[in-house]
Structures are given as structure tokens and as C-alpha cells.
Protein backbone atom coordinates (compact mmCIF):
# COMPACT_ATOMS: atom_id res chain seq x y z
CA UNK A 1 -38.41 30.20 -45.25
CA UNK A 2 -35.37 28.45 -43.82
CA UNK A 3 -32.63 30.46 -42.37
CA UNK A 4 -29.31 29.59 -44.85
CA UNK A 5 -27.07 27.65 -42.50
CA UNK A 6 -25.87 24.56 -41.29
CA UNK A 7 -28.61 21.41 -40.55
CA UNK A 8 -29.05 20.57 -37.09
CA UNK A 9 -26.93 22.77 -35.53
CA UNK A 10 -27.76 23.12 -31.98
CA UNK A 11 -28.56 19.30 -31.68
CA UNK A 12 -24.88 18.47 -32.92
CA UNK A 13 -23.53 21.44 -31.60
CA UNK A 14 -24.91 19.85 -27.91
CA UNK A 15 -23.61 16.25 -28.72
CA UNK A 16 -20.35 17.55 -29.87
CA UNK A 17 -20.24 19.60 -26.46
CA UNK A 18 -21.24 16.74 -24.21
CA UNK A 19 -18.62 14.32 -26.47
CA UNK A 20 -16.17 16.82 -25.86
CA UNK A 21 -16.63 17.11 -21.66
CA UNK A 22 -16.96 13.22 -21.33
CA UNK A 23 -13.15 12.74 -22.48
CA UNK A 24 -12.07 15.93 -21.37
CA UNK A 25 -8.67 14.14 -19.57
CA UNK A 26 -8.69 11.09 -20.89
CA UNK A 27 -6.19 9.33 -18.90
CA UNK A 28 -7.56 11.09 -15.63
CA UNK A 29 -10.91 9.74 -16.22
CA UNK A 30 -10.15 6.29 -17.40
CA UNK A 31 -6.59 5.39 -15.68
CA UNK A 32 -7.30 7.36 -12.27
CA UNK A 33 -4.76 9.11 -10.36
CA UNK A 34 -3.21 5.70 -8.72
CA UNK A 35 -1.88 2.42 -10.25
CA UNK A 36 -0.79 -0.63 -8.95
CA UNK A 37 2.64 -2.15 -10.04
CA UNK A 38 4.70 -4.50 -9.60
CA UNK A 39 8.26 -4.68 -8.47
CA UNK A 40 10.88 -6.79 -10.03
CA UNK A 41 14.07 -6.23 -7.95
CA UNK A 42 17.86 -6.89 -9.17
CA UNK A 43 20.10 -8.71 -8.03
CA UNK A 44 17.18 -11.37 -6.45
CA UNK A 45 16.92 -11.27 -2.84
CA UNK A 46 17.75 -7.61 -2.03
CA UNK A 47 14.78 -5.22 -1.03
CA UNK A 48 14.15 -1.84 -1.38
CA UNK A 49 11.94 1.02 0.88
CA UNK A 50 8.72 2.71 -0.71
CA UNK A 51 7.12 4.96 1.44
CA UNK A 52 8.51 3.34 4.79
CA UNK A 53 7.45 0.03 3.52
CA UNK A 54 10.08 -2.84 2.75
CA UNK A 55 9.32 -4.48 -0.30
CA UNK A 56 10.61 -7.65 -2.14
CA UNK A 57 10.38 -8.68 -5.64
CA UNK A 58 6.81 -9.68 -6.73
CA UNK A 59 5.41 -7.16 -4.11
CA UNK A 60 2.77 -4.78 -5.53
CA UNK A 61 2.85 -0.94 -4.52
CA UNK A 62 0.21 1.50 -5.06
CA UNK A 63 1.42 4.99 -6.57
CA UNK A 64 0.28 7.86 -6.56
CA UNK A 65 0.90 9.73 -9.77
CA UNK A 66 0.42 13.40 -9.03
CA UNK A 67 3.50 14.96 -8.07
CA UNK A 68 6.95 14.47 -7.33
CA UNK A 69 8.03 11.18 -9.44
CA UNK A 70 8.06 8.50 -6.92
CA UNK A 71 10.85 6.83 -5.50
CA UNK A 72 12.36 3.57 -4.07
CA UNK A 73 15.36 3.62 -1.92
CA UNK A 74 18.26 0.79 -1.37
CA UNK A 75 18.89 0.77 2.50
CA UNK A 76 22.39 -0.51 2.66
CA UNK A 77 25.04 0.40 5.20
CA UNK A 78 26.09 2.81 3.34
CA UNK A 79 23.83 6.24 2.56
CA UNK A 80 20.43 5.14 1.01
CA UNK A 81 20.32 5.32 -2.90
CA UNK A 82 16.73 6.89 -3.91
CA UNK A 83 15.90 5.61 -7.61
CA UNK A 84 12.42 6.94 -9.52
CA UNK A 85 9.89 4.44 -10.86
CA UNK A 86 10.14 4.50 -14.92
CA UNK A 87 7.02 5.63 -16.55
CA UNK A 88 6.13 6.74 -19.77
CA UNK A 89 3.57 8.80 -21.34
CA UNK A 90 -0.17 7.39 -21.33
CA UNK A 91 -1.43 6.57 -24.94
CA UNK A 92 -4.90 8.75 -24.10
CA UNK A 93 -2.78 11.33 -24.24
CA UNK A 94 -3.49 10.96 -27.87
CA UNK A 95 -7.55 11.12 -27.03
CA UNK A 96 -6.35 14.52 -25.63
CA UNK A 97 -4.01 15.86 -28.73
CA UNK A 98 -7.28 14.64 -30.93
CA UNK A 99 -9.08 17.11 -28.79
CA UNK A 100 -7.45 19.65 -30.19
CA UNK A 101 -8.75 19.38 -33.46
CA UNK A 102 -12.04 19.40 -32.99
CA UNK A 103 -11.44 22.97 -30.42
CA UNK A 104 -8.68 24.35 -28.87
CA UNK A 105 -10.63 25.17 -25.94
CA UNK A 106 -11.56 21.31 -25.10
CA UNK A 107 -8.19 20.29 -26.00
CA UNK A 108 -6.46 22.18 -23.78
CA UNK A 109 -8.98 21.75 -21.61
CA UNK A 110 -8.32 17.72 -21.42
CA UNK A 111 -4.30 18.28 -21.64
CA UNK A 112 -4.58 20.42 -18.57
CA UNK A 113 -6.62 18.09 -16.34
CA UNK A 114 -4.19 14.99 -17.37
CA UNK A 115 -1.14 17.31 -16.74
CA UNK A 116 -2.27 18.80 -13.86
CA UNK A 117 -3.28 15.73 -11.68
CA UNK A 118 -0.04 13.62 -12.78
CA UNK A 119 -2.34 11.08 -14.82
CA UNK A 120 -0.41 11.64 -17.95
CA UNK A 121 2.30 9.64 -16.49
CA UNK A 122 1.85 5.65 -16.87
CA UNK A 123 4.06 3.54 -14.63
CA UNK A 124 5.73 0.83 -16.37
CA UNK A 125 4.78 -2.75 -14.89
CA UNK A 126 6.60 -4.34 -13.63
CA UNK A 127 9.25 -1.93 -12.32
CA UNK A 128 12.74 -3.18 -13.08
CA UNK A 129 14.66 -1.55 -10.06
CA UNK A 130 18.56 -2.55 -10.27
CA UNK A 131 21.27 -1.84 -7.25
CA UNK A 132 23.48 0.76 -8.19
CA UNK A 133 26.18 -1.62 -8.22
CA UNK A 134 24.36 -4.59 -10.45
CA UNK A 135 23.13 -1.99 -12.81
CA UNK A 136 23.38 -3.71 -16.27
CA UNK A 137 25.98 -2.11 -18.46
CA UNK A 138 24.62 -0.28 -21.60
CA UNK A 139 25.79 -1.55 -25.16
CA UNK A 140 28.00 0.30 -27.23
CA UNK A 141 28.66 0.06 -30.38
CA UNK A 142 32.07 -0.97 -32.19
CA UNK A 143 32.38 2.70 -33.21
């Protein structure tokens, strides 16, 4: 006599697990904790400092995403304006948030590893990177 239950438990119950520890940190496993971008510098012809390294525009800088966000700096002759890299959220943060439908555990499991090693964060490419001073103004409206 069959026990009254669910079909193929374990079998599923060991794909689901294996499924589930694959994409565990999506964007850690598939982006990596680097990414290369590339700089687009305004006005033309100034430069900027990464990391003790003078760059132009059209260079390409590898970052690190884990930690602090990172920075370029204007070296003028004035005191050096610092200015983070713009980044947004990585879409497999949405492989993660899935996650947490099928289990909480996994889900949170996945969120954690993205979170924790920075990999959540997705430089944009290419960096725009203004000088203070040629900044573009914003819009506003004809209120």
C-alpha cells in the first residue's frame, strides 16, 4: 500500500534543492565581484585619478564592487574633488527576490551572498564623470 502523500518527493525535493544552491546569488555567480567600465569624461580633455592611476576619456578601469562605492578624483590646483561611479541595482537581483518564493531560507540565502560581496551593485557603462564646474544644470519645470 502506498503511503498518502506527494509523488516523487525526494527526487524533486533534491532537484529543487540543487536548483535552489546553483542561483543562490545570482549576480555574484554570474556578474563576479569586478567589472570593467568605461569612462566618458566632461568637459573633453580633462582627466581624472582612480586608484593612483590617471585616466582619460575612453580609458577602461576595473572595479571592484565590494565595499566602499568607488571613486574618481579631479586633481586641479585647487583641493581634489572625489566623485562615486553611478551604479544601479543588478536585474538578478530579481533571480534572488524569486528565491524567496519558492523558501525563505534560499532566498535570503542568495540576497545575502549578493549583498554581502557588493555584487548587487552594477556599474553603469560608460561612466559619465562631469567637473564640478561643467556639471550640466538639472531642468526645472515652469512651476
Amino acid at each position: 500500500m502506498r503511503r498518502p502523500g506527494w509523488r516523487g518527493g525526494p527526487l524533486l525535493a533534491a532537484v529543487l534543492a540543487v536548483s535552489l544552491v546553483a542561483t543562490s546569488g545570482c549576480a555574484a555567480m554570474f556578474r563576479g565581484r569586478h567589472q570593467i567600465v568605461r569612462l566618458d569624461i566632461q568637459p573633453p580633455g580633462h582627466v581624472v585619478v582612480y586608484e593612483g592611476r590617471t585616466l582619460r576619456s575612453g580609458d577602461k578601469i576595473t572595479v571592484e564592487k565590494w565595499g566602499e562605492p568607488p571613486r574618481v578624483s579631479f586633481a586641479g590646483e585647487k583641493q581634489s574633488v572625489q566623485q562615486d561611479l553611478q551604479f544601479s541595482a543588478d536585474p538578478w537581483l530579481i533571480a534572488d527576490t524569486a528565491l524567496l518564493l519558492l523558501g525563505i531560507i534560499p532566498g535570503l540565502i542568495a540576497l545575502g551572498v549578493d549583498f554581502g560581496t557588493g555584487t548587487w551593485r552594477k556599474l553603469d557603462d560608460p561612466q559619465r564623470i562631469y567637473e564640478p564646474a561643467a556639471r550640466p544644470a538639472a531642468s526645472v519645470g515652469d512651476g
